[in-house]
C-alpha atoms as a PDB file:
ATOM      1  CA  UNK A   1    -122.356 -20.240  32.415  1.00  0.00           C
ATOM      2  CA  UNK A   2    -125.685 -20.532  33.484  1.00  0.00           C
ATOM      3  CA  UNK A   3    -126.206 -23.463  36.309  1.00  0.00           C
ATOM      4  CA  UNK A   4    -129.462 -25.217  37.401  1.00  0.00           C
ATOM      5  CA  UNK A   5    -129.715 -22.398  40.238  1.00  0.00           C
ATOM      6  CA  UNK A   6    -129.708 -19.699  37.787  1.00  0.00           C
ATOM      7  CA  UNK A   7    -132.251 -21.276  35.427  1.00  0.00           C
ATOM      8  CA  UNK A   8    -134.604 -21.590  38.427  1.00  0.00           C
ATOM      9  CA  UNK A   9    -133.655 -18.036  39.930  1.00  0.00           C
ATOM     10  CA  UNK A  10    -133.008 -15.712  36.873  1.00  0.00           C
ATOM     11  CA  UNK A  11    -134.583 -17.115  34.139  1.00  0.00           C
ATOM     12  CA  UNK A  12    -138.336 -17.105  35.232  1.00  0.00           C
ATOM     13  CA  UNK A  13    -137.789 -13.596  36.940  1.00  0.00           C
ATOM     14  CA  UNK A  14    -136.819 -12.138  33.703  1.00  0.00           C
ATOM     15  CA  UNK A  15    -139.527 -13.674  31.887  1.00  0.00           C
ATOM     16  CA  UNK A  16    -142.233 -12.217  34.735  1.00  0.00           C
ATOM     17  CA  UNK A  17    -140.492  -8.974  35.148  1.00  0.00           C
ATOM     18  CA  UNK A  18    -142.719  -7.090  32.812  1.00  0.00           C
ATOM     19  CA  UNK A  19    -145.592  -8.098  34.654  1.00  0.00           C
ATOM     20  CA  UNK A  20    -144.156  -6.756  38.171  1.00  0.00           C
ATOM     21  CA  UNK A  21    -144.110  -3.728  39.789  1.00  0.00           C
ATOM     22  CA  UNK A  22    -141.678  -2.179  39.698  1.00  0.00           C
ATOM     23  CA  UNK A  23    -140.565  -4.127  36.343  1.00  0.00           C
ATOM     24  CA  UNK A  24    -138.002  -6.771  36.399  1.00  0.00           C
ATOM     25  CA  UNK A  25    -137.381  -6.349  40.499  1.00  0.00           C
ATOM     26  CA  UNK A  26    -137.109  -9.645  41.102  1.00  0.00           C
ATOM     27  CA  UNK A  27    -134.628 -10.517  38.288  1.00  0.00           C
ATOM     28  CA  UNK A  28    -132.557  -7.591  38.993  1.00  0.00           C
ATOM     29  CA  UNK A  29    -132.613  -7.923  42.792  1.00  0.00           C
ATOM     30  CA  UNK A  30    -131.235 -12.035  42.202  1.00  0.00           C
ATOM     31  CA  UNK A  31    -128.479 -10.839  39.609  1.00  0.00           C
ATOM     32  CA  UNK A  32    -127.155  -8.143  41.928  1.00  0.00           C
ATOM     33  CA  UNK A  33    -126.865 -10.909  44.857  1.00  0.00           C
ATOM     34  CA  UNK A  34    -125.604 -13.626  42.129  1.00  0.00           C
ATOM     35  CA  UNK A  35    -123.252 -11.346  40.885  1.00  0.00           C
ATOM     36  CA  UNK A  36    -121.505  -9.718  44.509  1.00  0.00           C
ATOM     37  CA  UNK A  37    -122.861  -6.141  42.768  1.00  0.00           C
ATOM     38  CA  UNK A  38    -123.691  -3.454  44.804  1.00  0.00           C
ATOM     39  CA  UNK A  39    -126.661  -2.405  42.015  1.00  0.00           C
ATOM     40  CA  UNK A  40    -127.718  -3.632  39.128  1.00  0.00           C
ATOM     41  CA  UNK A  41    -129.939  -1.592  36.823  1.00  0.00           C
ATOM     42  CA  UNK A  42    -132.234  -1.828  33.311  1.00  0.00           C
ATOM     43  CA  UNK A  43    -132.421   1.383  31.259  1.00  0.00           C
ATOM     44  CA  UNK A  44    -134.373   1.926  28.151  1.00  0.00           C
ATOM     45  CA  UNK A  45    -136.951   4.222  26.466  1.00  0.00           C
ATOM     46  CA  UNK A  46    -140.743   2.062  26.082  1.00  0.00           C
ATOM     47  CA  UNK A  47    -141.961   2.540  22.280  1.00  0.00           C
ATOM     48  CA  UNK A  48    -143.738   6.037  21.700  1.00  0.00           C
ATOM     49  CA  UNK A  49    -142.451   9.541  20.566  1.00  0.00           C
ATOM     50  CA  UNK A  50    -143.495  10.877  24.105  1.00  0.00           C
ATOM     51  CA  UNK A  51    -141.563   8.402  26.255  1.00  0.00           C
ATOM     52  CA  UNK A  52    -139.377   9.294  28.692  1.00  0.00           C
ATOM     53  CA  UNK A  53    -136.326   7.000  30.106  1.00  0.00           C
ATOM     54  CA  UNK A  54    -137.476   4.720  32.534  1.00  0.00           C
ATOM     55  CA  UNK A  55    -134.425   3.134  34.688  1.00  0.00           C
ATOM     56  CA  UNK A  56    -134.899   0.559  37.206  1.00  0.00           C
ATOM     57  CA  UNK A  57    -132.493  -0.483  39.790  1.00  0.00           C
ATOM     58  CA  UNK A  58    -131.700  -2.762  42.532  1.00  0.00           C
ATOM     59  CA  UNK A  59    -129.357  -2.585  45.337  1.00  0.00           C
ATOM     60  CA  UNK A  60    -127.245   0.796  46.372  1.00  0.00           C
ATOM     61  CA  UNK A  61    -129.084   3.610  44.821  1.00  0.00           C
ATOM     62  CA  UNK A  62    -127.184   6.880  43.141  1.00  0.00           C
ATOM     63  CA  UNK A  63    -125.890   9.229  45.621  1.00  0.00           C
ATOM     64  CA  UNK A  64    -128.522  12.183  45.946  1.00  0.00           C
ATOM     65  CA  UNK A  65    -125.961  14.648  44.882  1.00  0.00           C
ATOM     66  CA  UNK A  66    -124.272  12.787  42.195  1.00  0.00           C
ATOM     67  CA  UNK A  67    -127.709  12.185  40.703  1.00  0.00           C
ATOM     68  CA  UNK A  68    -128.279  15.877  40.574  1.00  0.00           C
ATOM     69  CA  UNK A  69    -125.200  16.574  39.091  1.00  0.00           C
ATOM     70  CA  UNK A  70    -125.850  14.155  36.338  1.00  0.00           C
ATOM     71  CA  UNK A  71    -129.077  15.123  35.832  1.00  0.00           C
ATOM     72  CA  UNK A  72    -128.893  18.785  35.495  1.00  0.00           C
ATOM     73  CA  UNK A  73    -125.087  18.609  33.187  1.00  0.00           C
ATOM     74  CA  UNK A  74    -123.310  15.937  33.285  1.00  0.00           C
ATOM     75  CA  UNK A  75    -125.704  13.837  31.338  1.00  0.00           C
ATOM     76  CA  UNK A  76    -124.021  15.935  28.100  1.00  0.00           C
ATOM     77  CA  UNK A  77    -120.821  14.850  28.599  1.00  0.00           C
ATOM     78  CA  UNK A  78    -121.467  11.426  29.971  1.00  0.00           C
ATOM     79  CA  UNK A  79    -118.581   9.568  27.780  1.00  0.00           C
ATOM     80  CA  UNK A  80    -120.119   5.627  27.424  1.00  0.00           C
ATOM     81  CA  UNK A  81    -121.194   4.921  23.610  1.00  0.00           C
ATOM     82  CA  UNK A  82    -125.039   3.654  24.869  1.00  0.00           C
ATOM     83  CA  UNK A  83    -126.049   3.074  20.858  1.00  0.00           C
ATOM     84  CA  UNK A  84    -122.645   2.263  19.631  1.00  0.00           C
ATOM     85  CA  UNK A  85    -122.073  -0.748  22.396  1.00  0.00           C
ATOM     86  CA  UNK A  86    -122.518  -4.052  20.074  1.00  0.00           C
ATOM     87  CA  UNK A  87    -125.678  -5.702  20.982  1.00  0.00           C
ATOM     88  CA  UNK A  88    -125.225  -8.687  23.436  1.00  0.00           C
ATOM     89  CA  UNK A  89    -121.551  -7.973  24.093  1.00  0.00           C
ATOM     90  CA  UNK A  90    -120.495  -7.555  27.394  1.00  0.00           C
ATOM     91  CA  UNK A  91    -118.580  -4.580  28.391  1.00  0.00           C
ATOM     92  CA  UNK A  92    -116.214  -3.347  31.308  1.00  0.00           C
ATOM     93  CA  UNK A  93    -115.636  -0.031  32.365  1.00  0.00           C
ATOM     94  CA  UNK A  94    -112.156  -0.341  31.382  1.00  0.00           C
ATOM     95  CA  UNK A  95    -113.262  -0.611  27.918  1.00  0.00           C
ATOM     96  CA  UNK A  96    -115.239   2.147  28.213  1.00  0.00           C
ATOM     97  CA  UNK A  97    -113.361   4.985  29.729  1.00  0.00           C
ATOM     98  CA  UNK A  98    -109.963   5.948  29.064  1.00  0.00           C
ATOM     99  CA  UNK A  99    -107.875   7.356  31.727  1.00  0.00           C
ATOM    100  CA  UNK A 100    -105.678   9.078  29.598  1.00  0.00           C
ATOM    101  CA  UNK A 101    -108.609  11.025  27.758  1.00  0.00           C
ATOM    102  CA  UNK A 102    -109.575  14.088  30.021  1.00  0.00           C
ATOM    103  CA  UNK A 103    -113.466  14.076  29.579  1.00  0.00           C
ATOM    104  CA  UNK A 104    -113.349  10.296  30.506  1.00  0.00           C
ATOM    105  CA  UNK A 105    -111.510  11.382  33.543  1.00  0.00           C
ATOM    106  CA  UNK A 106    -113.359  14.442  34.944  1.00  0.00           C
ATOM    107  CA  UNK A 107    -116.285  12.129  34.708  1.00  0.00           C
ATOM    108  CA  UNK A 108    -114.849   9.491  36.298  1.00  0.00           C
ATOM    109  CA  UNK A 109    -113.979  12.144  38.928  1.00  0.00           C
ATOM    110  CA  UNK A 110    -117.221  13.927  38.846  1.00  0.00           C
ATOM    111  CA  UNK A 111    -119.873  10.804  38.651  1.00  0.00           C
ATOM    112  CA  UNK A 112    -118.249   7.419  39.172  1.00  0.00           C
ATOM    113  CA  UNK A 113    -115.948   7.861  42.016  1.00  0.00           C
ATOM    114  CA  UNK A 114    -118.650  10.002  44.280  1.00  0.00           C
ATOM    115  CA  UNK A 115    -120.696   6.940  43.327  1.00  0.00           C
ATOM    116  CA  UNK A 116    -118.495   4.466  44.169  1.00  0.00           C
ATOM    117  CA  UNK A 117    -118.588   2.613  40.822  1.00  0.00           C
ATOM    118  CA  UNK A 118    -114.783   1.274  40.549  1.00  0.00           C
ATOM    119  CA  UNK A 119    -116.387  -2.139  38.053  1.00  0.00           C
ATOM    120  CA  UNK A 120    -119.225  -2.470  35.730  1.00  0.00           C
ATOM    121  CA  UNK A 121    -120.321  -4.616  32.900  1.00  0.00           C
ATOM    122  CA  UNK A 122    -122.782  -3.762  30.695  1.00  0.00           C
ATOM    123  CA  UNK A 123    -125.203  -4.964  27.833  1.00  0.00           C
ATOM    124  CA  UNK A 124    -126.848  -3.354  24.940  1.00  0.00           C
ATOM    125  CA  UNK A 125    -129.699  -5.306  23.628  1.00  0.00           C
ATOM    126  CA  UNK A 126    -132.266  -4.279  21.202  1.00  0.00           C
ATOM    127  CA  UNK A 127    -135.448  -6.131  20.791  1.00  0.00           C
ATOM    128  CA  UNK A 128    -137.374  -6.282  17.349  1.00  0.00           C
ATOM    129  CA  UNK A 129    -139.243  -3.181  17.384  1.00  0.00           C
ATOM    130  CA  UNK A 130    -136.317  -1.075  17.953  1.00  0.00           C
ATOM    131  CA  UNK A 131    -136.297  -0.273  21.806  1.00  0.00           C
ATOM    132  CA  UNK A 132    -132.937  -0.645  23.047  1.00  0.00           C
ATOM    133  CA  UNK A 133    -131.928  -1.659  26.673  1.00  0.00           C
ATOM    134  CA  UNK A 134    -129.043  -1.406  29.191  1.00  0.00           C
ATOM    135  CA  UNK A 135    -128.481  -4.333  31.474  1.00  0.00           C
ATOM    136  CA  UNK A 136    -125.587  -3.742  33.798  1.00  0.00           C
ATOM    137  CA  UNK A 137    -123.841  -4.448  37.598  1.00  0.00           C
ATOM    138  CA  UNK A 138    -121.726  -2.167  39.106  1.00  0.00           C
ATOM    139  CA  UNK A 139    -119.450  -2.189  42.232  1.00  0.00           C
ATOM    140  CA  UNK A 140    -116.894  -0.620  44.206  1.00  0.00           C
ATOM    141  CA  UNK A 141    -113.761  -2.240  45.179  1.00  0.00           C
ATOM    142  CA  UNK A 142    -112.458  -5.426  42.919  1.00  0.00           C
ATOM    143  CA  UNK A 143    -113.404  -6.216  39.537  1.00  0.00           C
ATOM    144  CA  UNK A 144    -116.565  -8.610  38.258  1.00  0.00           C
ATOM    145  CA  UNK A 145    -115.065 -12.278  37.417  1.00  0.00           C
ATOM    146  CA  UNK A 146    -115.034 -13.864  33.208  1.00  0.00           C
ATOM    147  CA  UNK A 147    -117.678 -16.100  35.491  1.00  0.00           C
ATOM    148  CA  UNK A 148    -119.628 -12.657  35.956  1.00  0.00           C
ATOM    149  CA  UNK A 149    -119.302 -11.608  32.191  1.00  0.00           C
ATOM    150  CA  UNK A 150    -120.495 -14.736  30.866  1.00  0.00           C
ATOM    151  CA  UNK A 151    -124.030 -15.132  32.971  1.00  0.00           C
ATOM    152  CA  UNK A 152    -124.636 -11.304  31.595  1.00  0.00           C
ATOM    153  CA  UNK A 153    -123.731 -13.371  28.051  1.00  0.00           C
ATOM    154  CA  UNK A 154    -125.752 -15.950  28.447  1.00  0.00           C
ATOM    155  CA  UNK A 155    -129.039 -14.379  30.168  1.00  0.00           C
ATOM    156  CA  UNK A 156    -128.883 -11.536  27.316  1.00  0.00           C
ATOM    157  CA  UNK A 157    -131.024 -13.332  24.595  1.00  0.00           C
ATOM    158  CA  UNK A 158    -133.751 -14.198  27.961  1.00  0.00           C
ATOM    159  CA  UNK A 159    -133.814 -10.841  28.486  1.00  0.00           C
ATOM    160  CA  UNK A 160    -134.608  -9.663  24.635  1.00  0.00           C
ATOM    161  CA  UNK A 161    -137.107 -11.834  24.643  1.00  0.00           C
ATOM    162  CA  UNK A 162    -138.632 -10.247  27.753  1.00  0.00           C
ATOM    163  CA  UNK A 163    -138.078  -6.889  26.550  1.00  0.00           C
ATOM    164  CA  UNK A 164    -139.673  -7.912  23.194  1.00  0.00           C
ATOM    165  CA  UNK A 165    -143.127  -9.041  25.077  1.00  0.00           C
ATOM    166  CA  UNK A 166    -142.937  -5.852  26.655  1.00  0.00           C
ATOM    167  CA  UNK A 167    -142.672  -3.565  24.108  1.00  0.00           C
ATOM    168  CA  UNK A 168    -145.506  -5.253  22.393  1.00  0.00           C
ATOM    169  CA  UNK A 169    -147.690  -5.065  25.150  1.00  0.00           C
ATOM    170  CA  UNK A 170    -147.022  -1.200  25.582  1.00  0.00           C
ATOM    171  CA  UNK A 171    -148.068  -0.704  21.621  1.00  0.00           C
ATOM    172  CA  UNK A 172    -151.045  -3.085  22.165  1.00  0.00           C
ATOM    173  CA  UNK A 173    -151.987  -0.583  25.147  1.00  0.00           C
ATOM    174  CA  UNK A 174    -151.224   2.696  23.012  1.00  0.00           C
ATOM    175  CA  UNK A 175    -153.062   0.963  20.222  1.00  0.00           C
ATOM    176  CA  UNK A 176    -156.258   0.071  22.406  1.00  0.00           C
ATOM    177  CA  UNK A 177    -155.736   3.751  24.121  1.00  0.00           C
ATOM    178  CA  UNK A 178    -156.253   5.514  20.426  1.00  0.00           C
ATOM    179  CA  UNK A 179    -158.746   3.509  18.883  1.00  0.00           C
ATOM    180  CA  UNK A 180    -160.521   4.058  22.684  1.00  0.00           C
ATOM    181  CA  UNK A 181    -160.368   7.777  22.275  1.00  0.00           C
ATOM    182  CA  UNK A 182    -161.720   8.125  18.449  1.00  0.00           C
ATOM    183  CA  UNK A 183    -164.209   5.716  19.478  1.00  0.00           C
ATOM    184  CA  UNK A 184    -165.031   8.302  22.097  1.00  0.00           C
ATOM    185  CA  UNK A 185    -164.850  10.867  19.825  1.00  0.00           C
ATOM    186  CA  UNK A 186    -166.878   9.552  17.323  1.00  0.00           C
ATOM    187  CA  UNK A 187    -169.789   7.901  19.970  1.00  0.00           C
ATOM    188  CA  UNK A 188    -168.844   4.815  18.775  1.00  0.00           C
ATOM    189  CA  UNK A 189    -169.447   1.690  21.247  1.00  0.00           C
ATOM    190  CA  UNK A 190    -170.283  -1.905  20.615  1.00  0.00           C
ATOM    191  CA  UNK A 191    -172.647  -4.612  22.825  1.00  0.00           C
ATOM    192  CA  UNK A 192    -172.590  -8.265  22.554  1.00  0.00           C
ATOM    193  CA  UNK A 193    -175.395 -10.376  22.810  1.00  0.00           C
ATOM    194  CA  UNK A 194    -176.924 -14.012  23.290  1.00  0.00           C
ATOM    195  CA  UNK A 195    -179.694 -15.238  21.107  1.00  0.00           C
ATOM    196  CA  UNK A 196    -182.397 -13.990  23.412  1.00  0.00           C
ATOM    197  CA  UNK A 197    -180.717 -10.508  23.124  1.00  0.00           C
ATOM    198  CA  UNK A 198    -179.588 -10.311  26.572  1.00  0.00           C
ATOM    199  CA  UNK A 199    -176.673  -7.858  26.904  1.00  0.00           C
ATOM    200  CA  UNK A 200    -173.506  -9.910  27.560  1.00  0.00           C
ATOM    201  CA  UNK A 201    -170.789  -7.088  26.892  1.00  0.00           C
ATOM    202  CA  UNK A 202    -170.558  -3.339  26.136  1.00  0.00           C
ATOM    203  CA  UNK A 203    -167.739  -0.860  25.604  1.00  0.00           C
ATOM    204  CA  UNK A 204    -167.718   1.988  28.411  1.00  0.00           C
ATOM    205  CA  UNK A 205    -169.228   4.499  24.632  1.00  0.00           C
ATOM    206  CA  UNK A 206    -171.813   1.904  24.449  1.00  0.00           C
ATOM    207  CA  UNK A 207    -172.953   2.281  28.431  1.00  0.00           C
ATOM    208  CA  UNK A 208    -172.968   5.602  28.052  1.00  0.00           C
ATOM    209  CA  UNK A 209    -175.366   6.171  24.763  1.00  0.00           C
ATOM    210  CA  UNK A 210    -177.894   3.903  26.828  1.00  0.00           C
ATOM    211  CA  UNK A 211    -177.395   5.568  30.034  1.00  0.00           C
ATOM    212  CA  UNK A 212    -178.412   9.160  28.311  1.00  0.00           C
ATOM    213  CA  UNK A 213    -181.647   7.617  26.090  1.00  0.00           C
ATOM    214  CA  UNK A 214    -179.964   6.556  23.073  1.00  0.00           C
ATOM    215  CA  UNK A 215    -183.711   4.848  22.545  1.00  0.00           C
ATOM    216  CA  UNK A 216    -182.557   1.525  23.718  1.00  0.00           C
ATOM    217  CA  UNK A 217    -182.162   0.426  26.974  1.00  0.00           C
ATOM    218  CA  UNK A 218    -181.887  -3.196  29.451  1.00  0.00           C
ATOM    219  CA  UNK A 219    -185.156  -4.879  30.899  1.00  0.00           C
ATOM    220  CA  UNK A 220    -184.451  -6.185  34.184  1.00  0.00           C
ATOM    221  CA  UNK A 221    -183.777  -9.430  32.828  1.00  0.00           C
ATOM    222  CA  UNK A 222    -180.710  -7.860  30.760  1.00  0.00           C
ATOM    223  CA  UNK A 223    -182.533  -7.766  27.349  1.00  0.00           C
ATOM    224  CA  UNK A 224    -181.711  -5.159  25.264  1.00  0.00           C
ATOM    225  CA  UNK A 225    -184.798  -3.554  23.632  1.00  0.00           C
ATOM    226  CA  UNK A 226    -185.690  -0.245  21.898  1.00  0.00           C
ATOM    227  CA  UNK A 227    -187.886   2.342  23.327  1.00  0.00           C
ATOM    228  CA  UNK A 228    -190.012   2.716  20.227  1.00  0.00           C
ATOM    229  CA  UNK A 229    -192.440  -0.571  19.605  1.00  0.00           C
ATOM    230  CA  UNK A 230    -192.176  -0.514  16.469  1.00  0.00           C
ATOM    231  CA  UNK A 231    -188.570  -0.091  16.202  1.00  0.00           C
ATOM    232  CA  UNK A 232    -188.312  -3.083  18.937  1.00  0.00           C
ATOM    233  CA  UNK A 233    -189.991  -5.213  16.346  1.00  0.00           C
ATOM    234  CA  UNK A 234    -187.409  -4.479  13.808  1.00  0.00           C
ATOM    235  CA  UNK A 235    -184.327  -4.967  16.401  1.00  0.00           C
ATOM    236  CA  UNK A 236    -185.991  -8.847  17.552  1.00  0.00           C
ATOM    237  CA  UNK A 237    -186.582  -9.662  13.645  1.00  0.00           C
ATOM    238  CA  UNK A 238    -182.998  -8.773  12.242  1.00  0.00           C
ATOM    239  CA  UNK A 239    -181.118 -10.450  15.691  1.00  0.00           C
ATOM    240  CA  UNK A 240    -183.565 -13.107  14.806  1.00  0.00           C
ATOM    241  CA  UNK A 241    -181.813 -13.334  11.385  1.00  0.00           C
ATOM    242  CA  UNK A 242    -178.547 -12.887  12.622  1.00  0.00           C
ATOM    243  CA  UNK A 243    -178.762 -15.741  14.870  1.00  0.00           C
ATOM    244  CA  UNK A 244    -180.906 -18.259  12.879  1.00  0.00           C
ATOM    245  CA  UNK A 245    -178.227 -17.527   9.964  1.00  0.00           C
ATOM    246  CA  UNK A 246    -181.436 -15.896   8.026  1.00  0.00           C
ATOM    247  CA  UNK A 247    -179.665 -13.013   7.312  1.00  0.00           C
ATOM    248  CA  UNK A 248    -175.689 -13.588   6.551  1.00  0.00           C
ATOM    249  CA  UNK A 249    -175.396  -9.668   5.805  1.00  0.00           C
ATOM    250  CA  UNK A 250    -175.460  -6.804   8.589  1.00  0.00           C
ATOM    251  CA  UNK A 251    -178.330  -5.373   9.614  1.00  0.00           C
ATOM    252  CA  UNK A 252    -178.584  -1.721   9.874  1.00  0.00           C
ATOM    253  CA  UNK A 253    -181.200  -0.113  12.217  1.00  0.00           C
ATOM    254  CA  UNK A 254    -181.911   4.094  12.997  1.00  0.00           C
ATOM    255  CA  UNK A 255    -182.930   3.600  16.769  1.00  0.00           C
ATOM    256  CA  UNK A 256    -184.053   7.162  17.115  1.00  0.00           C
ATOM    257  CA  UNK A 257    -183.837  10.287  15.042  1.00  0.00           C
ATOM    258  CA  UNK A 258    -183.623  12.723  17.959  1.00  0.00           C
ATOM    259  CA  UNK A 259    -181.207  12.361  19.666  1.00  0.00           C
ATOM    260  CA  UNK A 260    -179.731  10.656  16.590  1.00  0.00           C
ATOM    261  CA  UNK A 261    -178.889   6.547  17.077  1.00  0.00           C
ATOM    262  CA  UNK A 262    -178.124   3.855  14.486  1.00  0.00           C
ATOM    263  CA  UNK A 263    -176.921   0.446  14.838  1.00  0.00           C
ATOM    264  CA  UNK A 264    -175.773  -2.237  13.032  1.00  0.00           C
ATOM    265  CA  UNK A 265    -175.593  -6.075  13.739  1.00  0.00           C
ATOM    266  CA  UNK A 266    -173.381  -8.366  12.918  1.00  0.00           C
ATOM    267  CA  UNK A 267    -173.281 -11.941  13.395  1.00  0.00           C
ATOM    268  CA  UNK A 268    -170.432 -12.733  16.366  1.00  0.00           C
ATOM    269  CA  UNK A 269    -167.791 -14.433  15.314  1.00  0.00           C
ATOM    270  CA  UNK A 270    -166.673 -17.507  17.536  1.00  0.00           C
ATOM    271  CA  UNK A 271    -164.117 -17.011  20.210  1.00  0.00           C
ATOM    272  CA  UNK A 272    -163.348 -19.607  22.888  1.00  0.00           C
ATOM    273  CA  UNK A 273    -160.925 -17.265  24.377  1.00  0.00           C
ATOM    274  CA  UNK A 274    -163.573 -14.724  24.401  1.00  0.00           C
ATOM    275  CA  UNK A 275    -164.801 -13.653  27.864  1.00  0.00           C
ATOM    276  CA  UNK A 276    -168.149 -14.022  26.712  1.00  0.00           C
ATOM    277  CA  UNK A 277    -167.845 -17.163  24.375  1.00  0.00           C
ATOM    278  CA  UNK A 278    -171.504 -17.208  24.455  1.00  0.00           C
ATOM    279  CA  UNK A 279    -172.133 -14.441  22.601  1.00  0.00           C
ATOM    280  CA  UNK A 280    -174.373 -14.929  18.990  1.00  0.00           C
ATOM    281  CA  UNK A 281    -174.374 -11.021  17.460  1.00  0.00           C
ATOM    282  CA  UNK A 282    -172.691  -8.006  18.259  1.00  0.00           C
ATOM    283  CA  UNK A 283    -174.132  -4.655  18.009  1.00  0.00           C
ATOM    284  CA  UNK A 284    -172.269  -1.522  16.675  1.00  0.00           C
ATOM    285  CA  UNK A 285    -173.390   1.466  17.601  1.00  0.00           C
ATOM    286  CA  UNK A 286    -173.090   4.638  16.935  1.00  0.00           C
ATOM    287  CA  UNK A 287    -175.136   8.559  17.952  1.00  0.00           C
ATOM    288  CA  UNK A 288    -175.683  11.044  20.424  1.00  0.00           C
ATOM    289  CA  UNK A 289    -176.752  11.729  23.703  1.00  0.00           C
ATOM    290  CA  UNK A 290    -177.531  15.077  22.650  1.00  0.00           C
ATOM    291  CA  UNK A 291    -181.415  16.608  21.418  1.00  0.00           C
ATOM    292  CA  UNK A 292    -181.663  18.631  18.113  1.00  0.00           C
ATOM    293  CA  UNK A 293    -182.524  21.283  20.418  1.00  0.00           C
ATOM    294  CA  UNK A 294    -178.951  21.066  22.149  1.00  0.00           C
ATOM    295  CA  UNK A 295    -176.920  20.801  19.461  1.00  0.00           C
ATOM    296  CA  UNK A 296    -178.783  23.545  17.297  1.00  0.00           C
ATOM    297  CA  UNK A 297    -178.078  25.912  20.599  1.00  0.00           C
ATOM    298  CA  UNK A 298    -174.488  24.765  20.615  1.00  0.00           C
ATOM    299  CA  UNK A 299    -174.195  25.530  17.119  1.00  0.00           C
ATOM    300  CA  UNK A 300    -176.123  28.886  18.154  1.00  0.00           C
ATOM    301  CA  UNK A 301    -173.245  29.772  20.263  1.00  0.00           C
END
């Protein structure tokens, strides 16, 4: 069962752990000592085709050697159903490897013993998405207690939960990360601004096309203005628009045909959550940093 001590020791660390470094240190670190385990370890695989197995671990680490040997061979013949363990049941090693069956027993031989694993549980849990995690405790010597089974039980569902906020993070991150890079690709950026038309906010694409002359640029005051007069005139009258609520469809401006800039500006759409909640239009834009001349010698070569 899980007492008052555990709900103030385990439970928040396994709802912070994905925000630690290393992940889930703390929670692991209190269920080793909670538990009388000499380890106690997380595996899984973090959403993405190009992930590799990340395993995290408290307590007695794997024996250099034993790792090796794991690593380099034994990992093919390592017995323990991972994907077939039911989610959220608890497991002992004595479920899960059969003396009498002579793979489980050269492993035993070759991995556990070296490692001095003599009592595990384990836990499969699988959050929404589909990543899958291993929760377990291991020792040497005497067996984990029911008592010991039953916290695993009933700090499972916590830990789904924690895995689940994880997982969504990393796609949110490998989300952000490709719509960063086409953005990049495409010298796409955006810039918000305040009703004067002083620069609140810009994406790192959007710093860049005015650092190389897109044909706008900041005064000193942080107004953002166009090099060309008469295409300043046009930028103040349609964020004019925008703000005022003139003009309730985007405005589309060509800052400069060479190198080539447009933009287009949008009113911005409340958000007190926004780091820049003060922000009345947002402006897309899009171009190069690059001359005709360049890009015709480019094309050239």
């Amino acid at each position: 069962m899980i007492t008052i001590q555990d709900e103030t020791d385990l439970l928040p660390a396994i709802h912070d752990g994905p925000f630690e470094q290393p992940m889930w240190q703390t929670f692991l670190e209190r269920l080793r000592q909670r538990t009388r385990a000499d380890s106690a370890s997380i595996s899984f695989r973090p959403p993405g085709p190009q992930s590799s197995t990340i395993h995290l671990l408290a307590g007695r680490p794997t024996h250099p050697d034993v790792a090796r040997l794991y690593q380099t061979e034994a990992w093919r013949r390592d017995p323990l159903p991972y994907f077939e363990l039911r989610e959220e049941r608890v497991y002992a090693l004595s479920e899960l490897i059969q003396p009498r069956d002579p793979d489980h027993a050269r492993f035993r031989r070759e991995i556990l013993a070296p490692n001095g694993v003599d009592a595990m549980r384990i836990v499969r849990l699988t959050e929404p998405g589909g990543v899958s995690a291993w929760l377990d405790v291991i020792r040497s010597g005497a067996d984990f207690t029911p008592a010991d089974s039953a916290l695993l039980s009933r700090i499972a569902p916590h830990f789904r939960q924690s895995l689940r906020a994880y997982a969504e993070i990393e796609r949110q991150k490998t989300g952000a990360r490709m719509a960063a890079e086409v953005m990049a690709r495409l010298n796409f950026g955006w810039i918000r601004l305040d009703a004067r038309g002083t620069v609140l906010e810009e994406s790192a694409e959007a710093a860049n096309l005015l650092q190389h002359g897109a044909g706008l640029r900041r005064t000193r005051s942080g107004q953002l203005i166009a090099s060309d007069p008469q295409v300043d005139r046009k930028l103040s009258a349609a964020l004019r628009g925008v703000v005022e609520g003139k003009s309730a469809q985007p405005r589309a401006l060509n800052i400069s045909h060479d190198p080539w800039v447009d933009l287009l500006l949008v009113p911005a759409a409340p958000d007190p959550a926004s780091p820049t909640p003060g922000a009345a239009a947002v402006a897309y834009i899009q171009g190069d940093n690059r001359s005709l001349a360049d890009r015709h010698e480019q094309l050239a070569e």
